[in-house]
N, C-alpha and C. Protein backbone atom coordinates (compact mmCIF):
# COMPACT_ATOMS: atom_id res chain seq x y z
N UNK A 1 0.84 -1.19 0.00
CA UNK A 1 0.00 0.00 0.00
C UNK A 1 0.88 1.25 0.00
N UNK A 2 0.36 1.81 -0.34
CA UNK A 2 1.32 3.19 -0.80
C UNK A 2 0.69 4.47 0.34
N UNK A 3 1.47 5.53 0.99
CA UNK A 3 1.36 6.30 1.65
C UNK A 3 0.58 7.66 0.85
N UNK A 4 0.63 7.67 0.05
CA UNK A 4 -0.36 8.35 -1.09
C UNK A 4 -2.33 8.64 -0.98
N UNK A 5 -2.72 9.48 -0.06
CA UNK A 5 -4.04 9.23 0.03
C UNK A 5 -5.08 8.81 -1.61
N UNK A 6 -4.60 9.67 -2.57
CA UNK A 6 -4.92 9.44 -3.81
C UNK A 6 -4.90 8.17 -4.11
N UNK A 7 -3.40 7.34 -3.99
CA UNK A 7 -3.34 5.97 -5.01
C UNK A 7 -3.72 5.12 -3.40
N UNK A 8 -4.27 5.79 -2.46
CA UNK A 8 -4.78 4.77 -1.59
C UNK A 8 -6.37 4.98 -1.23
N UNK A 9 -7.22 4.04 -1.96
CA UNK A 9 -9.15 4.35 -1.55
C UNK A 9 -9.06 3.42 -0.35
N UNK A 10 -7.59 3.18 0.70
CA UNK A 10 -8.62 2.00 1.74
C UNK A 10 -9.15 3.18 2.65
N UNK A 11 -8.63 4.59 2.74
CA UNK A 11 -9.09 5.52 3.88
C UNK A 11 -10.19 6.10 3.36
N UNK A 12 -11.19 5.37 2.37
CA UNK A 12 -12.14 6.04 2.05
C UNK A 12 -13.44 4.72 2.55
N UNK A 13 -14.55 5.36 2.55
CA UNK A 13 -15.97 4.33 2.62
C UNK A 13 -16.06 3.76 0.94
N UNK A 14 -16.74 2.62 1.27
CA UNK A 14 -17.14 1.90 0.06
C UNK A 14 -18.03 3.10 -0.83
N UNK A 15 -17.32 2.97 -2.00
CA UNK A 15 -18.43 4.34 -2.97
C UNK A 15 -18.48 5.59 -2.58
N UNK A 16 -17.35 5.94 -2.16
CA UNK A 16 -17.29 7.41 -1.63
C UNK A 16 -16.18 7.92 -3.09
N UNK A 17 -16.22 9.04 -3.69
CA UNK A 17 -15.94 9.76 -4.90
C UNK A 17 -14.69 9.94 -4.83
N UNK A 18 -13.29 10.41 -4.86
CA UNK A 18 -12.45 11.29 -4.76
C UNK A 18 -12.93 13.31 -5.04
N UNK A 19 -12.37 13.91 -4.28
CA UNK A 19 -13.20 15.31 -4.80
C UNK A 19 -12.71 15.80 -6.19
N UNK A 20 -11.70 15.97 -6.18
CA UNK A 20 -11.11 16.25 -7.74
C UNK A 20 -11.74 15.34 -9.27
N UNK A 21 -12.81 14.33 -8.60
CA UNK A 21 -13.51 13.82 -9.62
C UNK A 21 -15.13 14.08 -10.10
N UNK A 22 -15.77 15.18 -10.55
CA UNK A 22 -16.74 15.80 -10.04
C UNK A 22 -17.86 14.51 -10.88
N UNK A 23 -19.19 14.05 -10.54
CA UNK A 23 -20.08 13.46 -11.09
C UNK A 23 -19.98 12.94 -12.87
N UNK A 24 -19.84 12.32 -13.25
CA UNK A 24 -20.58 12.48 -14.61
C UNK A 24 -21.62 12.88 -15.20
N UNK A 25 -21.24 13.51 -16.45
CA UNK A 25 -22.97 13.77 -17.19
C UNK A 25 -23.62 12.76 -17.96
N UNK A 26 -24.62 12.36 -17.24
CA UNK A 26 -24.98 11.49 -18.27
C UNK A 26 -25.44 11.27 -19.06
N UNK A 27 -24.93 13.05 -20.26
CA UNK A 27 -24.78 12.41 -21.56
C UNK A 27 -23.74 12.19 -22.32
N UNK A 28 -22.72 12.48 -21.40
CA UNK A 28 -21.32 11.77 -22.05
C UNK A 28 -21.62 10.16 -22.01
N UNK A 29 -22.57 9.85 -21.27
CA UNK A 29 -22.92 8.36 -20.90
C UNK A 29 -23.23 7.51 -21.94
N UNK A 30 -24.32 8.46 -22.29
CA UNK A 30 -25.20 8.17 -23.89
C UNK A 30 -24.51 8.74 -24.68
N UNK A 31 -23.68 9.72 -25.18
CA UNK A 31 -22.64 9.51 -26.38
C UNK A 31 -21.93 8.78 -26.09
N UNK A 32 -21.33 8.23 -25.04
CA UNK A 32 -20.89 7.13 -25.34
C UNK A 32 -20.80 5.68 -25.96
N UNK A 33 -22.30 5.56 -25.28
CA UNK A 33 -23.23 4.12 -25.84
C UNK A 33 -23.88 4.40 -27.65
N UNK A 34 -23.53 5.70 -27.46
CA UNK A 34 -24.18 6.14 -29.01
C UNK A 34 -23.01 5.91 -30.20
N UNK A 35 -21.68 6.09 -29.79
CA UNK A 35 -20.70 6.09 -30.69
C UNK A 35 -19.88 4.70 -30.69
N UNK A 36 -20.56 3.75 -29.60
CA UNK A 36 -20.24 1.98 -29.13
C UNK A 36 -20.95 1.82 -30.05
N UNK A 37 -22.21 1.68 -30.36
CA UNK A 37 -23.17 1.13 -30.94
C UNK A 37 -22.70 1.40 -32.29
N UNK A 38 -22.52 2.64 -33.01
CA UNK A 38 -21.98 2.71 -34.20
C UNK A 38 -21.04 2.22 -34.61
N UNK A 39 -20.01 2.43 -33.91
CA UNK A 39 -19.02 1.20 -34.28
C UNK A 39 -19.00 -0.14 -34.38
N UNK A 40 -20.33 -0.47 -33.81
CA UNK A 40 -20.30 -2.20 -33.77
C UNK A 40 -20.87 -2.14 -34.90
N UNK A 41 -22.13 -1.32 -35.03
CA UNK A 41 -22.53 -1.46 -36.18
C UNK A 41 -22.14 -1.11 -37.85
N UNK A 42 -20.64 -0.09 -37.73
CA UNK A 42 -19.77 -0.22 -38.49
C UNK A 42 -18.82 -1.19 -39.21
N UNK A 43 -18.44 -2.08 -37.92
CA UNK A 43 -17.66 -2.92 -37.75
C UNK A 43 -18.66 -4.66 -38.58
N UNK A 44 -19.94 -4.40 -38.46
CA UNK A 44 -20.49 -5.52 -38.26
C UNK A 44 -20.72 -5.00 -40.48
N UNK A 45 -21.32 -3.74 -40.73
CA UNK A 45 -21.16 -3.81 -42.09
C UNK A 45 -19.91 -3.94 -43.07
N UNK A 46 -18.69 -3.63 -42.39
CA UNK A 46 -17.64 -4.30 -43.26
C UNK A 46 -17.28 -5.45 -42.89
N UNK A 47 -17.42 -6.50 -42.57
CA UNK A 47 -17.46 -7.96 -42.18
C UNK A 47 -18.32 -8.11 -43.34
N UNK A 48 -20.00 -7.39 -43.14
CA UNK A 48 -20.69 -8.19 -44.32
C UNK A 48 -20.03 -7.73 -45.73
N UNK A 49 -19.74 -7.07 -45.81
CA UNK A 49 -19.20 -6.32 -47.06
C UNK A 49 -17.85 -7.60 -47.50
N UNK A 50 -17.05 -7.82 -46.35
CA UNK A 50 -15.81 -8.54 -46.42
C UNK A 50 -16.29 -9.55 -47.20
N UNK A 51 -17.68 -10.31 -46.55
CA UNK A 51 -17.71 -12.25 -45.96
C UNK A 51 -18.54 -11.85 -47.85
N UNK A 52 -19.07 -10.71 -48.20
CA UNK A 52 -19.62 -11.12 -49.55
C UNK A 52 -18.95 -11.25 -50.82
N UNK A 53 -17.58 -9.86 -50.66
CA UNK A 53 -16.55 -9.94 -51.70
C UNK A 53 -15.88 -11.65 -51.26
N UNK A 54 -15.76 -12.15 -51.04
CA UNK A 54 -15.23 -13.28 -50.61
C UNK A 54 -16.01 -14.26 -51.64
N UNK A 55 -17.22 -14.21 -50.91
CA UNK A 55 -18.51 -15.40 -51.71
C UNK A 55 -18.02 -14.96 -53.27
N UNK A 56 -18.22 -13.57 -53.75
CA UNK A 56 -18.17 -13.73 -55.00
C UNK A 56 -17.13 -14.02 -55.74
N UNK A 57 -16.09 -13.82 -54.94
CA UNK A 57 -14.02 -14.28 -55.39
C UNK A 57 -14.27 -16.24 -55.75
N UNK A 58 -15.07 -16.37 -54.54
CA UNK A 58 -14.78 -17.67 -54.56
C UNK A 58 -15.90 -18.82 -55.83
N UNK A 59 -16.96 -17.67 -55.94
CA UNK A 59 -18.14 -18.76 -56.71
C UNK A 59 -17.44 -18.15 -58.25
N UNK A 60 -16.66 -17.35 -58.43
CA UNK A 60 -15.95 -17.53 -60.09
C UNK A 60 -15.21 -18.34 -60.43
């Protein structure tokens, strides 16, 4: 354990904040989940894009 109150949470209660960390907004929350989601769903149309140039490489 380190003498560091910062890199040490045992002198704190369970779920108690640091102060220098003020709440989140939670709509950084939801842009967050908003720009996850796009990317999966980015991620998931070049796969299909990939898995089809493929099918057609392979059925010539």
């Amino acid at each position: 354990m380190s003498d560091d109150p910062v890199q040490d949470p045992g002198d704190r209660p369970e779920g108690e904040r640091r102060q220098d960390h003020p709440p989140a907004d939670p709509g950084d929350a939801a842009r967050h989940r908003t720009f996850g989601r796009l990317a999966v769903l980015l991620g998931l149309v070049l796969v299909a894009i990939a898995g089809y140039a493929t099918l057609l490489i392979l059925v010539e």
